[in-house]
Protein backbone atom coordinates (compact mmCIF):
# COMPACT_ATOMS: atom_id res chain seq x y z
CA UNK A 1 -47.65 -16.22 -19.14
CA UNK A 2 -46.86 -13.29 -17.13
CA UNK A 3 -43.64 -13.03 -14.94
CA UNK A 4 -41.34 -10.81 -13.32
CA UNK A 5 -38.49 -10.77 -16.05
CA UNK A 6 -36.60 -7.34 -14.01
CA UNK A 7 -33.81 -9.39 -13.53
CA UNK A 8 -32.34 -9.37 -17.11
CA UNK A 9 -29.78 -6.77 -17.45
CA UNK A 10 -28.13 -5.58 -20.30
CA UNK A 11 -25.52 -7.69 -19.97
CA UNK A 12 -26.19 -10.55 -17.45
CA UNK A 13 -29.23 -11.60 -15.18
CA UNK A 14 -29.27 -10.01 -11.50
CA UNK A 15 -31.97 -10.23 -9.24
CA UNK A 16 -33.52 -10.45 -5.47
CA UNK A 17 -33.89 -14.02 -4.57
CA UNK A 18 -36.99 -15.25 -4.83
CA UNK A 19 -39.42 -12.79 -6.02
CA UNK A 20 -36.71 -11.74 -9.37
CA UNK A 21 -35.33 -15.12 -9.37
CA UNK A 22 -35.79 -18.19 -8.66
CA UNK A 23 -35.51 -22.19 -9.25
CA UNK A 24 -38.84 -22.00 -11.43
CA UNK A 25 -37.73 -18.92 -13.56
CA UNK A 26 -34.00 -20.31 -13.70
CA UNK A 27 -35.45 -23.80 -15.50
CA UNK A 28 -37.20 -21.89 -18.15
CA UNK A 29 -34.21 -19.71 -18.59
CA UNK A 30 -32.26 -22.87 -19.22
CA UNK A 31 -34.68 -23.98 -21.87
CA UNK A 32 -34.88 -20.60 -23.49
CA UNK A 33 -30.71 -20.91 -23.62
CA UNK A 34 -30.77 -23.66 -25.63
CA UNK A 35 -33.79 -22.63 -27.97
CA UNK A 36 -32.17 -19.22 -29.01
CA UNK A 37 -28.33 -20.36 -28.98
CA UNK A 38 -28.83 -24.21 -30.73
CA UNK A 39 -26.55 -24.81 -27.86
CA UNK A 40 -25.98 -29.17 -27.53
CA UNK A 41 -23.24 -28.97 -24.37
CA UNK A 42 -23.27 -25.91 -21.56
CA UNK A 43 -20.95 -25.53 -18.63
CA UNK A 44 -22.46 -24.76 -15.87
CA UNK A 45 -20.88 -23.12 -12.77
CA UNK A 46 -22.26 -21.56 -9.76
CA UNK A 47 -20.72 -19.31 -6.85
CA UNK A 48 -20.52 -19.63 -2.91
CA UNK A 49 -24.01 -17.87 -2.42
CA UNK A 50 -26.72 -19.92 -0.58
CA UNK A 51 -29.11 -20.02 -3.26
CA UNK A 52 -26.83 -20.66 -6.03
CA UNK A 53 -26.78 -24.75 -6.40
CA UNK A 54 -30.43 -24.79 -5.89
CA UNK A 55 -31.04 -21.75 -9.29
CA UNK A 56 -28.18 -24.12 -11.10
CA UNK A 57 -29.54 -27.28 -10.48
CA UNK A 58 -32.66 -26.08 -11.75
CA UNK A 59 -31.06 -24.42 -14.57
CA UNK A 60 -29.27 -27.34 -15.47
CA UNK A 61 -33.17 -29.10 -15.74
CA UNK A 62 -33.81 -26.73 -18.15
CA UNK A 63 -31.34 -27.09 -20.46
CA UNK A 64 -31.00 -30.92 -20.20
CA UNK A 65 -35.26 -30.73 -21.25
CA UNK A 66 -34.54 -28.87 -24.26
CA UNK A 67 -32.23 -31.40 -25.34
CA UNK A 68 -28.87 -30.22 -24.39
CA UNK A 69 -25.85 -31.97 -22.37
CA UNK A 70 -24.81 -30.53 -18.77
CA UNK A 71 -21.19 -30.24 -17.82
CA UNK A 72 -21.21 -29.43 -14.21
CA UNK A 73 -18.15 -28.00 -12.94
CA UNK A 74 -19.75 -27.21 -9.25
CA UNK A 75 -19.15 -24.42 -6.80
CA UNK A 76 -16.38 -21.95 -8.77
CA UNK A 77 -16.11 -18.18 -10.18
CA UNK A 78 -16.95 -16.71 -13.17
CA UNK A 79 -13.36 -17.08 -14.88
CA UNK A 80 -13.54 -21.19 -14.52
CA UNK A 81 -16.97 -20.69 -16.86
CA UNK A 82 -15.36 -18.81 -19.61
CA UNK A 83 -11.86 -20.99 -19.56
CA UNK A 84 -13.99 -24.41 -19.29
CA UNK A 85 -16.30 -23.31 -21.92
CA UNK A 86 -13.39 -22.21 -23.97
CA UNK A 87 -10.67 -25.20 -22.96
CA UNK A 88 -13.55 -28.01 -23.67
CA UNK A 89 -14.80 -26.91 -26.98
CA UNK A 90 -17.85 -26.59 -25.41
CA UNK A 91 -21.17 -24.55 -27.21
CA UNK A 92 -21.85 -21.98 -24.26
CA UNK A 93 -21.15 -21.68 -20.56
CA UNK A 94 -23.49 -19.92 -17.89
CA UNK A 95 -22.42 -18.69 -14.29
CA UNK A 96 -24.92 -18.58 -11.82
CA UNK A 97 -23.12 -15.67 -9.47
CA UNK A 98 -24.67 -12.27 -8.31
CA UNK A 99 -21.05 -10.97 -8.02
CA UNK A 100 -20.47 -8.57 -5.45
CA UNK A 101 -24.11 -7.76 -5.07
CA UNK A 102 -26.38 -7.87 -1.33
CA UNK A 103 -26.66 -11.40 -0.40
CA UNK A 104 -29.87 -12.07 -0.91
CA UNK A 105 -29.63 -11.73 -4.60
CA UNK A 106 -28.24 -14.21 -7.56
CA UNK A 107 -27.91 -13.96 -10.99
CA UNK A 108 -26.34 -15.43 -14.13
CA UNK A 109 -23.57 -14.63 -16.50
CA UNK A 110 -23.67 -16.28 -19.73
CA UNK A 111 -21.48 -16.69 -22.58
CA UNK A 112 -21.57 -18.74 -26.39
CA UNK A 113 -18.40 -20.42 -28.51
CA UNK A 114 -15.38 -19.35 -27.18
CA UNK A 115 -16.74 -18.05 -24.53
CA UNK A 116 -18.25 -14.42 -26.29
CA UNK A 117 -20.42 -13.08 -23.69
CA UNK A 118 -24.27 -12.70 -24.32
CA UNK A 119 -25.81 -9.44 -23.99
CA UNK A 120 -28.58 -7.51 -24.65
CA UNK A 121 -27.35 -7.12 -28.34
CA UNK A 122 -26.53 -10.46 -29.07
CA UNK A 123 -29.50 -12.94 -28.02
CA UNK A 124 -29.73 -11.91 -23.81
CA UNK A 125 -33.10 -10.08 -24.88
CA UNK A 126 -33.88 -12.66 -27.17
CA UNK A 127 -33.78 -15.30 -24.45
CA UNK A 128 -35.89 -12.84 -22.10
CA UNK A 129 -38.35 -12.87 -24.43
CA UNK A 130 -38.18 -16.49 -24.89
CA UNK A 131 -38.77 -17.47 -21.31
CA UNK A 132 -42.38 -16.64 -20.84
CA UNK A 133 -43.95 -18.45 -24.02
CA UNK A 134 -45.10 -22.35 -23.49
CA UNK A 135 -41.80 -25.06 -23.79
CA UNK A 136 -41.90 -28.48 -25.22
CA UNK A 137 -39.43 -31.28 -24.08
CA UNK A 138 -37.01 -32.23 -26.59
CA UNK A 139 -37.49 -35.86 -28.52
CA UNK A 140 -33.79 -36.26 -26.28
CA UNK A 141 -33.29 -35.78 -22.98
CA UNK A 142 -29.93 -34.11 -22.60
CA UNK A 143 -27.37 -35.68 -20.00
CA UNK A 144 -25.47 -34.46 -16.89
CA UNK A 145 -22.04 -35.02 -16.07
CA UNK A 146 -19.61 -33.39 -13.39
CA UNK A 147 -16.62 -32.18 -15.24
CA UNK A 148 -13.34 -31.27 -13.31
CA UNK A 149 -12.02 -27.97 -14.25
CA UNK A 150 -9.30 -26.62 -11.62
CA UNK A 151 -6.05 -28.49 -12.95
CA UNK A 152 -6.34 -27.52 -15.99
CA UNK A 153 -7.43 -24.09 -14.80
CA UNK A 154 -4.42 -23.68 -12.55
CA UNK A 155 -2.24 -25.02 -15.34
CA UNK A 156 -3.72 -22.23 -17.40
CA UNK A 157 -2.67 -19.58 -15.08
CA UNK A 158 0.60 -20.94 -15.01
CA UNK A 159 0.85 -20.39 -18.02
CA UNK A 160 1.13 -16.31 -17.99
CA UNK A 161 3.90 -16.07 -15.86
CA UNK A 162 7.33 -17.48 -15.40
CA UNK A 163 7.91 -19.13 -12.05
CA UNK A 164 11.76 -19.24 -12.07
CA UNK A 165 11.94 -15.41 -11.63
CA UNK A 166 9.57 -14.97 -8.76
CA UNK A 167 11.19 -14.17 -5.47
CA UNK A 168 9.45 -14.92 -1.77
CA UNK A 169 7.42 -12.44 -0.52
CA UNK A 170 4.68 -12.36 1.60
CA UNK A 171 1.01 -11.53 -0.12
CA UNK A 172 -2.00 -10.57 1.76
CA UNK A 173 -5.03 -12.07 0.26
CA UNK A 174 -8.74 -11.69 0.98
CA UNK A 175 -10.96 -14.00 -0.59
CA UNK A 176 -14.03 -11.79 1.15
CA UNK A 177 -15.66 -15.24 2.34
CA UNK A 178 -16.29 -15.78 -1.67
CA UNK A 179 -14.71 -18.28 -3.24
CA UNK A 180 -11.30 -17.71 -4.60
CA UNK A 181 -9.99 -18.91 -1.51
CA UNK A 182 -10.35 -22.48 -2.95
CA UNK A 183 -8.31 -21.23 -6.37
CA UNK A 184 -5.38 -19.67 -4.20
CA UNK A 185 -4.89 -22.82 -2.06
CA UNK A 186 -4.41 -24.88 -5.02
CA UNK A 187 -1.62 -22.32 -6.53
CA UNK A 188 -0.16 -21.39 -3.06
CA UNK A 189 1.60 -24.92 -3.49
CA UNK A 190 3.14 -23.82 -6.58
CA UNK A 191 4.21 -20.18 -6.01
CA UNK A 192 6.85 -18.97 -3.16
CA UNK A 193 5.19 -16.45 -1.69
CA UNK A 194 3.86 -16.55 2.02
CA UNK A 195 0.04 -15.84 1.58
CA UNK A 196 -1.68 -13.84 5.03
CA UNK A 197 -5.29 -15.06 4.11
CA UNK A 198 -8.21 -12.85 5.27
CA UNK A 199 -11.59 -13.89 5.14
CA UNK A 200 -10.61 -16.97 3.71
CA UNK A 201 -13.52 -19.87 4.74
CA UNK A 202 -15.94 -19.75 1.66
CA UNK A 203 -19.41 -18.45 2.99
CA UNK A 204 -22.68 -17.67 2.07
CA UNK A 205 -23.84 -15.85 4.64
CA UNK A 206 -20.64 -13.38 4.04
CA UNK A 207 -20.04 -12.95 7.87
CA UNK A 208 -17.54 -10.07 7.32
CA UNK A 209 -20.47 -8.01 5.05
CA UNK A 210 -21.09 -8.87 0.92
CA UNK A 211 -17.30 -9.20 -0.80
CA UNK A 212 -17.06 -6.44 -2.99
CA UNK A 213 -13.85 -4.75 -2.68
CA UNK A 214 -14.16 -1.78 -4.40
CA UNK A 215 -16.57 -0.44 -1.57
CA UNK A 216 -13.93 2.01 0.17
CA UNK A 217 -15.48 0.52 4.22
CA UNK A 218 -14.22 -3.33 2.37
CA UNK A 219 -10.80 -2.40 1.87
CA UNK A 220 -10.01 -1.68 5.46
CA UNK A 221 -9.12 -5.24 6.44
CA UNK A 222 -6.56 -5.72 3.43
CA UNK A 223 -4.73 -2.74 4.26
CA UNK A 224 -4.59 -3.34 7.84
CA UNK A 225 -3.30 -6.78 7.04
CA UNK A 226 -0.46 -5.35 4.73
CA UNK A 227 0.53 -3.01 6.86
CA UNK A 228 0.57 -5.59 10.22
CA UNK A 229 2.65 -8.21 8.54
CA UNK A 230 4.91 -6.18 6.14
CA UNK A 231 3.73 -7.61 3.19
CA UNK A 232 4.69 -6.28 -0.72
CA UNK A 233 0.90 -5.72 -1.01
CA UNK A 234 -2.52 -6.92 -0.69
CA UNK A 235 -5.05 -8.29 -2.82
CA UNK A 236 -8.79 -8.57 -2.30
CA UNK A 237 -11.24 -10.76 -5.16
CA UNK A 238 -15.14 -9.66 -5.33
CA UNK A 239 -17.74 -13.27 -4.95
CA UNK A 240 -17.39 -14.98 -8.23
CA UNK A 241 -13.27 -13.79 -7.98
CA UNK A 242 -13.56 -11.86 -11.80
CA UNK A 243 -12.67 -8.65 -10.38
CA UNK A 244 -9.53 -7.74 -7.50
CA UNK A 245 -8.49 -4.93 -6.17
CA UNK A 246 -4.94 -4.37 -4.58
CA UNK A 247 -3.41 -2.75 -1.99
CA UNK A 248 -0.05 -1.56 -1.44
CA UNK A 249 1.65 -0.69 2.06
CA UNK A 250 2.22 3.35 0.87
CA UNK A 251 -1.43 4.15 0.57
CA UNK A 252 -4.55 2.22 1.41
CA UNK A 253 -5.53 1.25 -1.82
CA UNK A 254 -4.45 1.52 -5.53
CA UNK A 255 -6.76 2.97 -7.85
CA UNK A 256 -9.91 0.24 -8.99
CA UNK A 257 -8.64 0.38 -12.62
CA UNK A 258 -5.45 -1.38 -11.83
CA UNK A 259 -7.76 -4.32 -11.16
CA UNK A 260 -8.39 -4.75 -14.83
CA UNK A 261 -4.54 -4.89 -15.67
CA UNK A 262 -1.68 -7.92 -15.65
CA UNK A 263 1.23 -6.19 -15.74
CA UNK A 264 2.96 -7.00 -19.17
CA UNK A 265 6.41 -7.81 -17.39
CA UNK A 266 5.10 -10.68 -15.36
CA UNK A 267 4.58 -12.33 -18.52
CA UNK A 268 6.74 -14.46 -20.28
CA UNK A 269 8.56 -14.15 -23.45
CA UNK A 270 6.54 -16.13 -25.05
CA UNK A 271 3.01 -14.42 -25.19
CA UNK A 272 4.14 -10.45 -25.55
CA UNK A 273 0.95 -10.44 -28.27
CA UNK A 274 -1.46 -11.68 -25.47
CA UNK A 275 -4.44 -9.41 -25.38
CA UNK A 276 -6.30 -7.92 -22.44
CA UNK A 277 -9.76 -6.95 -22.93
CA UNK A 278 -10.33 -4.10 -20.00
CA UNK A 279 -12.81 -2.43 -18.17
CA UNK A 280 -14.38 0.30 -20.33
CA UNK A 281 -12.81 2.72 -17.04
CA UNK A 282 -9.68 1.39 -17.81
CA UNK A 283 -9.16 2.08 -21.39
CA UNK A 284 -6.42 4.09 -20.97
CA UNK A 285 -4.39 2.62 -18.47
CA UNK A 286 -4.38 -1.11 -19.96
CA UNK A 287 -3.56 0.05 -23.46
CA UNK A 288 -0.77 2.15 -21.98
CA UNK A 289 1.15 -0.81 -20.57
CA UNK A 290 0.61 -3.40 -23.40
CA UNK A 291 2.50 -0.78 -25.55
CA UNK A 292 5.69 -0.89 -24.13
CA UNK A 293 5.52 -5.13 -24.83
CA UNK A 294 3.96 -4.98 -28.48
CA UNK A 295 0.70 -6.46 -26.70
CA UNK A 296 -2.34 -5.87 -28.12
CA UNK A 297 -5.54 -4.52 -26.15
CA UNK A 298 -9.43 -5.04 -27.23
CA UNK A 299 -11.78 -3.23 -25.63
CA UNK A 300 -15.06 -5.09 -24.67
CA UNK A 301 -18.51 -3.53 -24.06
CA UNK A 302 -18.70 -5.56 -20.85
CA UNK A 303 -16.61 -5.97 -17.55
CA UNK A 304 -17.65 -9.74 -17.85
CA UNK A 305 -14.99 -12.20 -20.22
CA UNK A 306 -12.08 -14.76 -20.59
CA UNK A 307 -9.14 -14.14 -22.06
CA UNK A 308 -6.67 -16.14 -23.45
């Protein structure tokens, strides 16, 4: 069979919507998944783009056909994949997100056990390659069940830093119509700081132009923000919410690889060996500031992963 297979990348799946992807392809992705990785339980996530439940539902066909279970965490970013994959014990997780890309595109992020990402060097080709050639059902239908993630999720975050010694202050925060508005209502109630939410409503259509905040003409309306309500600084999340980039009142905009760093003192005592896995352009700021904790830093060939 012949297809358009452009929208494998060497380290996730990106694509125009529908001519590089779409619901057909995504089903025989799903069943390629499961053939390569053995995998018998997937998350599955998708983002706030209009085509996304539509590739994940038919994704989800796919990998329920060759035999493996569906855990359905619905409209979320790409960080709720990798911790629900990892929290769950589950066998893989895949992300149906074109991140900060035009609108009219979609793709997938996928990762194995313990949520290790799956590139080209580590079965993405392999799955590629997979995709055109003829598919049997399995002898066992695999099943579908909705799985709530975001407790446990917030919990997690929780986690990293110690409440007691935050102070009030007022944060500017642009969700870019993507979706980690939904994440920072649910921890607004358990933070005291006085959010200024721009862009906020999840949408598809991305009235206020495609959320990626490292485009210099998308960092306007942060700054602005900051600078009109006196706030300690801004903070603006790409679609899918795995990449931010912040803003401070003194200059528009700190540099992108800060977006790639927690800053080791707003952790707590008890994880100074918790390891940050950066952007390869910020391997030299992250490793910096883990050394003066006794962190530890791995580098990782691609901007996409959890971390625990």
């Amino acid at each position: 069979m012949t297809m358009d297979l452009s929208c494998f990348k060497a380290y996730d799946l990106r694509g125009r919507v529908p001519d590089q992807l779409n619901p057909e392809l995504a089903e025989r992705i799903g069943r390629a998944y499961v053939e390569v990785t053995g995998a018998k339980k997937v998350i599955v996530g998708y983002d706030i783009r209009l085509s996304s439940r539509e590739i994940a539902d038919a994704l989800s066909s796919g990998l329920m056909a060759a035999g493996a279970d569906v855990f359905d965490i619905g409209l979320c970013g790409t960080e709720l994949v990798y911790f629900a994959t990892s929290h769950f014990q589950m066998d893989g997780g895949i992300m149906v997100t074109a991140s900060h890309n035009p609108r009219d595109h979609n793709g997938m992020k996928m990762v194995g056990p313990d949520s290790r990402p799956i590139s080209s060097d580590n079965g993405l080709n392999d799955i590629r390659d997979r995709v055109p050639e003829p598919f049997g059902n399995a002898p066992t239908q695999g099943r579908y069940e909705p799985l709530e993630v975001s407790t446990a999720y917030i919990d997690h975050l929780l986690g990293y830093i110690d409440s007691g010694s935050l102070k009030p202050m007022t944060i500017v925060v642009n969700a870019g119509n993507g979706g980690a508005g939904l994440i920072i209502d649910e921890l607004e109630q358990h933070l005291p700081f006085d959010f200024v939410k721009v862009h906020h409503q999840a949408d598809g259509h991305f009235p206020n132009g495609v959320p990626n905040p490292i485009l210099e003409e998308n960092r306007a309306a942060t700054a602005e923000a900051v600078i009109e309500h006196g706030a300690a600084m801004g903070i603006a999340w790409d679609g899918d919410y795995d990449r931010c980039f912040f803003s401070r009142p003194i200059r528009p905009a700190a540099k992108s690889t800060a977006r790639s760093m927690i800053p080791p003192r707003s952790l707590p005592p008890s994880r100074p060996s918790t390891a940050r896995a950066p952007k390869v352009s910020a391997t030299s700021t992250v490793p910096a500031s883990n050394s003066t904790t006794g962190g530890s830093t791995c580098e990782c060939p691609t901007p996409n992963r959890w971390f625990a």
